[in-house]
Structures are given as C-alpha cells and as structure tokens.
Protein backbone atom coordinates (compact mmCIF):
# COMPACT_ATOMS: atom_id res chain seq x y z
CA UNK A 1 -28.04 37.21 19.46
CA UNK A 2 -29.07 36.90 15.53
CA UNK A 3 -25.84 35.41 13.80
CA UNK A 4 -25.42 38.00 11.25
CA UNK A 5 -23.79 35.53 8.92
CA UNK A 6 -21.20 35.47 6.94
CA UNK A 7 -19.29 38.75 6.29
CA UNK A 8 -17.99 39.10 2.60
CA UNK A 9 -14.58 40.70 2.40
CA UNK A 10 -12.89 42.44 -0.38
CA UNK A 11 -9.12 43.30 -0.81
CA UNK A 12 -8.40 47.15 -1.37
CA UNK A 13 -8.53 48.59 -5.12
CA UNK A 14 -4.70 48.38 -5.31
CA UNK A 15 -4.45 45.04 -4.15
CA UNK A 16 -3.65 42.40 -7.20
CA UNK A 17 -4.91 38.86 -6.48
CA UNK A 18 -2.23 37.45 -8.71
CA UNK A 19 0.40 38.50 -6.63
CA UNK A 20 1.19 36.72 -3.43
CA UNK A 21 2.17 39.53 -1.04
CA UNK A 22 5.59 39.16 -0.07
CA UNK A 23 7.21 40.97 3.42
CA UNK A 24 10.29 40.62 5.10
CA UNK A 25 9.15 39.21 8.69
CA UNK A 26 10.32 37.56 11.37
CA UNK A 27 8.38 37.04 14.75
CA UNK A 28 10.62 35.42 17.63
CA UNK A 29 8.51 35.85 20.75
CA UNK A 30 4.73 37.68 20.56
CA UNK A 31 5.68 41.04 21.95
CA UNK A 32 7.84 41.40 18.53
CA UNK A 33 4.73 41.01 16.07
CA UNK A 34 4.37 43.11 13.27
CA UNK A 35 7.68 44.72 13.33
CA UNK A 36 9.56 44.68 10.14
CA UNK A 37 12.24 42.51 10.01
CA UNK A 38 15.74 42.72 8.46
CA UNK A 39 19.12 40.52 9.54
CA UNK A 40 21.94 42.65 10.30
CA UNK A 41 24.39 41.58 7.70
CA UNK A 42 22.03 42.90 5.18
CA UNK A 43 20.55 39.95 3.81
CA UNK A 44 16.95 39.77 3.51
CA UNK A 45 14.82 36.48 4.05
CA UNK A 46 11.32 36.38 2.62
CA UNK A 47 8.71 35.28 4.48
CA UNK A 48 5.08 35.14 2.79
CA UNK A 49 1.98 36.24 4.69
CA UNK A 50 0.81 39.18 6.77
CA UNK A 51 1.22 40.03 10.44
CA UNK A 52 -1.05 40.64 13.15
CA UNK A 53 -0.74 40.92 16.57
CA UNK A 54 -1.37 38.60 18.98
CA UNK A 55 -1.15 37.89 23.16
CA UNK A 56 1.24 35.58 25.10
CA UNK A 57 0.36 33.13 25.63
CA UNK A 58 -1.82 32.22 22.64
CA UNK A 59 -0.33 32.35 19.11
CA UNK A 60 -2.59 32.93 15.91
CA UNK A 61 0.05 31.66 14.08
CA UNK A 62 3.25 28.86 14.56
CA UNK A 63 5.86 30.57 16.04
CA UNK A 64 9.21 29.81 13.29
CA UNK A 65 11.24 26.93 15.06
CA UNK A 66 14.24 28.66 14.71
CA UNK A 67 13.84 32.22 15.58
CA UNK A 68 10.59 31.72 17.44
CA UNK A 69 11.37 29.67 20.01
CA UNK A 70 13.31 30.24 23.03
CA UNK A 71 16.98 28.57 23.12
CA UNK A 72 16.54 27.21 26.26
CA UNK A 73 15.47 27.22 30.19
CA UNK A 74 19.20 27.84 31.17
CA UNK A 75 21.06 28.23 27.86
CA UNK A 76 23.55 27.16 27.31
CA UNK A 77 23.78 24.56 30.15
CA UNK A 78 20.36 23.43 29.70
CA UNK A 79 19.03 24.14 26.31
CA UNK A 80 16.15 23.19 24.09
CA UNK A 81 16.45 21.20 21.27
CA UNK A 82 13.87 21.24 18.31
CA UNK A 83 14.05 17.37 16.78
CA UNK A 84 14.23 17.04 13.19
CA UNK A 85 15.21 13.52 13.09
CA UNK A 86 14.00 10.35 15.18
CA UNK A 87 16.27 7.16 14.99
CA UNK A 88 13.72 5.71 13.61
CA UNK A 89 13.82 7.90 10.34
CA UNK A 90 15.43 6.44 6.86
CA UNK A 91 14.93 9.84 5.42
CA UNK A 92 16.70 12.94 5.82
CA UNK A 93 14.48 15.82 7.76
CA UNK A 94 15.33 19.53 8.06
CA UNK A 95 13.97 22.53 8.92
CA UNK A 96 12.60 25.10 5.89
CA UNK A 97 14.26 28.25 6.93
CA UNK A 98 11.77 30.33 5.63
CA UNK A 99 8.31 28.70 6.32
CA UNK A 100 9.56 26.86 9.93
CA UNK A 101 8.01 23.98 8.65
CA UNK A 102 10.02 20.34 8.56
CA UNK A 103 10.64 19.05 4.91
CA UNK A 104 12.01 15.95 3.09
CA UNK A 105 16.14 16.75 3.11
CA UNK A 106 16.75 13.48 0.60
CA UNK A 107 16.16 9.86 1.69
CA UNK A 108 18.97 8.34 2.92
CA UNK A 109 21.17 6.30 0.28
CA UNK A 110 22.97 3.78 2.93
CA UNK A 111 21.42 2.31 5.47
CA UNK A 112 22.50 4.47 8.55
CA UNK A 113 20.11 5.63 10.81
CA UNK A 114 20.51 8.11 14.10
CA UNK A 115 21.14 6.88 17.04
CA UNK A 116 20.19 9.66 19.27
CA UNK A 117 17.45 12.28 18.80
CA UNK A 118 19.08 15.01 16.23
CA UNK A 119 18.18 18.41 16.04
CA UNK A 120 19.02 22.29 16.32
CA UNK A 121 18.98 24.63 19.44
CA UNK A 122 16.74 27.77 18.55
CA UNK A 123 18.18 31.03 18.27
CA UNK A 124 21.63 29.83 17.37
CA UNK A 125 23.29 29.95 14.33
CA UNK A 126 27.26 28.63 13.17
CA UNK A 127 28.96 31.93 12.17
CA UNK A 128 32.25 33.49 12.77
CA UNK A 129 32.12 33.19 16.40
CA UNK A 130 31.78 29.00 16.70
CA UNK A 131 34.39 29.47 13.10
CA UNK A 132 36.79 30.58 15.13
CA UNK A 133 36.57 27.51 17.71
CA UNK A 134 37.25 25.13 14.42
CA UNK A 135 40.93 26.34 13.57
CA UNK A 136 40.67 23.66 10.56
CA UNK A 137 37.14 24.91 9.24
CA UNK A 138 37.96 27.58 5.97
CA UNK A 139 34.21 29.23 7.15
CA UNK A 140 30.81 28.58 8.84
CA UNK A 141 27.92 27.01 7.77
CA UNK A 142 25.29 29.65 8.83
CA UNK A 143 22.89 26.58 10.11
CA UNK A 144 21.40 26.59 13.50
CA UNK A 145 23.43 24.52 16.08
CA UNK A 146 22.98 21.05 15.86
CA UNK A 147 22.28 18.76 19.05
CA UNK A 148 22.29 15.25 19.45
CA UNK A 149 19.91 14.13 22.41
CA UNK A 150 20.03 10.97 24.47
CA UNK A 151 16.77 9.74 25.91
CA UNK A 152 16.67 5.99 27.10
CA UNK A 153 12.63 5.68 26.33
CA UNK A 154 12.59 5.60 22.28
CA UNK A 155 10.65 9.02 20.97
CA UNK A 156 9.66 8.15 17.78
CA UNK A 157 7.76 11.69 16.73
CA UNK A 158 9.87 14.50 15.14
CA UNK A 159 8.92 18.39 14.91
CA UNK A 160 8.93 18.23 19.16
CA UNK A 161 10.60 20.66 21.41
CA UNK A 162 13.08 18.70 24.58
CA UNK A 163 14.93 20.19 27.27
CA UNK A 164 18.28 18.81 27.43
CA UNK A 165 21.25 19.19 29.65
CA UNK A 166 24.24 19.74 27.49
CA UNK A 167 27.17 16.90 27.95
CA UNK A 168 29.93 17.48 25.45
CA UNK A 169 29.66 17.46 21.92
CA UNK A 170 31.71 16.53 18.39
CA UNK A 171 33.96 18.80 16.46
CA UNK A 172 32.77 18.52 12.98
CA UNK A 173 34.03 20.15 9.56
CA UNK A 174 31.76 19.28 6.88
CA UNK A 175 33.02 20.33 3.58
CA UNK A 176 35.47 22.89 4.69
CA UNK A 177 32.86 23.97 7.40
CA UNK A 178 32.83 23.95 10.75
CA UNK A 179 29.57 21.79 11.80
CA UNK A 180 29.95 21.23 15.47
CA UNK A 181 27.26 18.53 17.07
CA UNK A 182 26.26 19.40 20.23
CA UNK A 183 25.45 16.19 22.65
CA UNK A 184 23.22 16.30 25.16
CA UNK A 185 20.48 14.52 27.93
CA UNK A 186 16.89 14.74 28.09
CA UNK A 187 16.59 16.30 31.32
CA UNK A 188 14.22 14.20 32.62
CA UNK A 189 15.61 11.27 32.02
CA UNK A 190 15.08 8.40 34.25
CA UNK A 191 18.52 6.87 33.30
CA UNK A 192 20.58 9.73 31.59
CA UNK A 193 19.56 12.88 33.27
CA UNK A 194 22.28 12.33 35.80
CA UNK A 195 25.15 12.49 32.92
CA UNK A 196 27.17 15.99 33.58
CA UNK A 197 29.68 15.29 30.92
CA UNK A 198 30.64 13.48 28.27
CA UNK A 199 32.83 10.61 29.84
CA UNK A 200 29.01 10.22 31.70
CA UNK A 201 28.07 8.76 28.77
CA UNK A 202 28.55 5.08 27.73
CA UNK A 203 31.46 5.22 25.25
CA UNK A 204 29.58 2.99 22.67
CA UNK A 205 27.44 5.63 22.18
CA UNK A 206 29.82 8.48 21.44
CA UNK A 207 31.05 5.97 19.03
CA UNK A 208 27.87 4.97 17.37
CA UNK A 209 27.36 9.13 16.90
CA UNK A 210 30.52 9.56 15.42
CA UNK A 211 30.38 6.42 12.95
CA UNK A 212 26.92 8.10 11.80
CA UNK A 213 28.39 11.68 10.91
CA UNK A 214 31.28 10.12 9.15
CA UNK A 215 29.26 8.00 7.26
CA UNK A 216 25.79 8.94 6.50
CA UNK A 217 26.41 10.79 3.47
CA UNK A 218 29.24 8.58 2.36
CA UNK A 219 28.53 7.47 -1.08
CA UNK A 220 30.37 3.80 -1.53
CA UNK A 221 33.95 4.44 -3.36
CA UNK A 222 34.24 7.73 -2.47
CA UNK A 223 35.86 9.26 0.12
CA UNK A 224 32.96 11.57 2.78
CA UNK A 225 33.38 14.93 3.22
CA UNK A 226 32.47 15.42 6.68
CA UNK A 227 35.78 14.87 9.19
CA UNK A 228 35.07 14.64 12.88
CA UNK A 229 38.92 16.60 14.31
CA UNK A 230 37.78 15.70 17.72
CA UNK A 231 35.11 14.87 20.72
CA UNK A 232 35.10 17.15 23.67
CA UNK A 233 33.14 17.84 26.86
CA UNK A 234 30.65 20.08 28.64
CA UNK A 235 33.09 23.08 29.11
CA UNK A 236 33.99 23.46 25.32
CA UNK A 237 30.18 22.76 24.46
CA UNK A 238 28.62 25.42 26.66
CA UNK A 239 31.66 28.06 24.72
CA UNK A 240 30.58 26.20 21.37
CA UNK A 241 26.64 27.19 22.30
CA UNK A 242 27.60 30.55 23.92
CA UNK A 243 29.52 31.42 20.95
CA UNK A 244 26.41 30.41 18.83
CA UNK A 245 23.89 32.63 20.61
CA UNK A 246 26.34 35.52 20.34
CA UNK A 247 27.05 34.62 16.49
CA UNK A 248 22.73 34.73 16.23
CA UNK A 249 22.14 37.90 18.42
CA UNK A 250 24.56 39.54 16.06
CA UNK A 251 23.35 38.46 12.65
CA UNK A 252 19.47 38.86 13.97
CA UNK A 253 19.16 40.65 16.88
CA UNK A 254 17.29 38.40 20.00
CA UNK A 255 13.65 38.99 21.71
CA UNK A 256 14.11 41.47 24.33
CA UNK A 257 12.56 38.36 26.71
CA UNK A 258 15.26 36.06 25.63
C-alpha cells in the first residue's frame, strides 16, 4: 500500500492556539474515559488535555496514580502501594495531584532518610472518615493514605506500583492533622511476607519509622510539628484503610470495576 504521507491537521475556526484547553477530567479505570469529571464536594480539579477513548488493557495515556489505579488485589488487607520515596532518596518526592506525575517536594534539610519504601494507596484519601479515628487531629489532610513498605531486597527505583500485605501502622497528627502511616509487607517477600501484624515485625524497625516522621522535617531549635499519639496493628489499619476508601468513594465516586 502507497504511504499516503503525512496528513496535515488544522484545529476548528473557533479554536485559539494561545489558549491551552482546559477540562475538568478524571479517568480511574478505561471504561470511565471521556466522562466529565467533577468531585462531589464541589470542588473542581483541572486537568489539561483532551480525552479519548481507549481499550483495557492498553492505555493511550498514563493512567493518574492516584485515581487511576486500583487500591489493591484485596483492599484493604492486601493493598497496593504507589512508591514515592526509596530509602535511598535525600530529597523529598510526591505525587502532582493534577498531572499524576512525581515531582521534587523540597530536598531534605537534615540528614534523615526512609527506612522503608514510602508511598500512598490509590483511591484513598484522609477525610472525615480516618478524622474521626484521630480524636486529637482538629481536621484531615485530604492526601492519599500513606504506606510504609518493608521489603528485605533494597528497591532503589521510585514511581513503581507493590502489593503489600498490611501489618499495622502509626497514628500521626501532623500540624493539627490527622496523617496516619500505614505499614505494610511486600507480599512476596522472601523474609517478610510471613509478618501478619505488627509485633511480626522487628521492633527496631517500628522504631527507626517512627524516629523518621518525628524528625524529618524538624528544623534544629525548633520544636516538629508532626506528633506520632500512638503505633497500632493490623485490625485498626485495615478500619484506618477501610475508612479511607469510604472517605474517597464519597468525595470522588470509585470505578464501577473497583
């Protein structure tokens, strides 16, 4: 067949090239592309770009981290848990809520570093529902759920999706907020995967977790503003997750496939 070449393509009369076309968007799983997006408490995120559709399994585009990923194989027992952070890193990662893509947070002024795998579990987010399992906490932080994951091989790549089997977790408020850390196992784990709750895990490690989040934004002479009130186990971690997913089916809505 004669290649025809290349096709030249023109945007309609009304179309102005100066203006970056803005739409309010959100696509969680493929059989939800190209439907108009808009959170149920009324506010409105702005996503650039247009929408097409496209078939399972193949995206056109990157699914969003957050929203576009599934929370897990057997939320909230076993979950999945987008990294953000290596403990390897010196810098600060997080996810950009509106593009999905990972971006420098700030590098980190001390010298404390991770010492698990640290991320979010998709399709979760801290609102009035995990609030109300932080008596101390004055509101929520409307973040995705954080997750700490043990693996005994080091992974030293971020931005990669791990099934982990949830263990226990922290009780964090951060500025006023309730910030809970989730803790988990890669489930695969040669050496971990066996842990079923938190006393599974070697103490030093709980306390090497919780001397991070008290001190890793801790500027010297003054005091940090992140208090950890307590560290539980599996049971109060699978209502902190359950309470999450609830808290994020209500503010968003969830994939009918979820």
């Amino acid at each position: 067949m004669r290649n025809p070449g290349p096709v030249e393509t023109k945007p309609p009369a009304s179309y102005d090239c100066r203006v970056e076309p803005k739409i309010d968007v959100r696509i969680m799983h493929p059989s939800d592309a190209g439907r108009i997006y808009v959170p149920k408490s009324g506010v409105r995120e702005s996503f650039v770009g247009r929408v097409m559709s496209f078939s399972a399994p193949f995206y056109r585009w990157r699914p969003h981290p957050w929203h576009g990923l599934e929370p897990g194989l057997n939320p909230p027992e076993i979950v999945h848990a987008y990294i953000e952070i290596t403990p390897f890193d010196i810098v600060k990662y997080e996810i950009d809520k509106v593009t999905g893509y990972l971006k420098v947070d700030r590098p980190q002024r001390g010298s404390s570093q991770p010492p698990m795998l640290y991320g979010f579990i998709p399709q979760t987010i801290c609102s009035r529902r995990v609030a109300a399992l932080c008596p101390n906490a004055e509101r929520c932080d409307m973040d995705p759920l954080d997750i700490c994951v043990l693996s005994e091989r080091p992974i030293t790549r971020s931005e990669v999706i791990v099934n982990a089997r949830v263990v226990g977790g922290l009780q964090c408020i951060d500025d006023d907020e309730a910030d809970d850390k989730i803790i988990a196992v890669l489930r695969n784990d040669h050496v971990f995967s066996s842990a079923k709750d938190i006393n599974d895990i070697p103490e030093a490690l709980v306390e090497r977790l919780q001397h991070y989040f008290s001190t890793y934004k801790m500027i010297p002479g003054e005091k940090s503003g992140l208090q950890i009130e307590s560290v539980y186990g599996r049971d109060r971690a699978l209502e902190v997750i359950t309470a999450s997913l609830e808290d994020y089916d209500e503010e968003f809505g969830r994939s009918p496939s979820s």
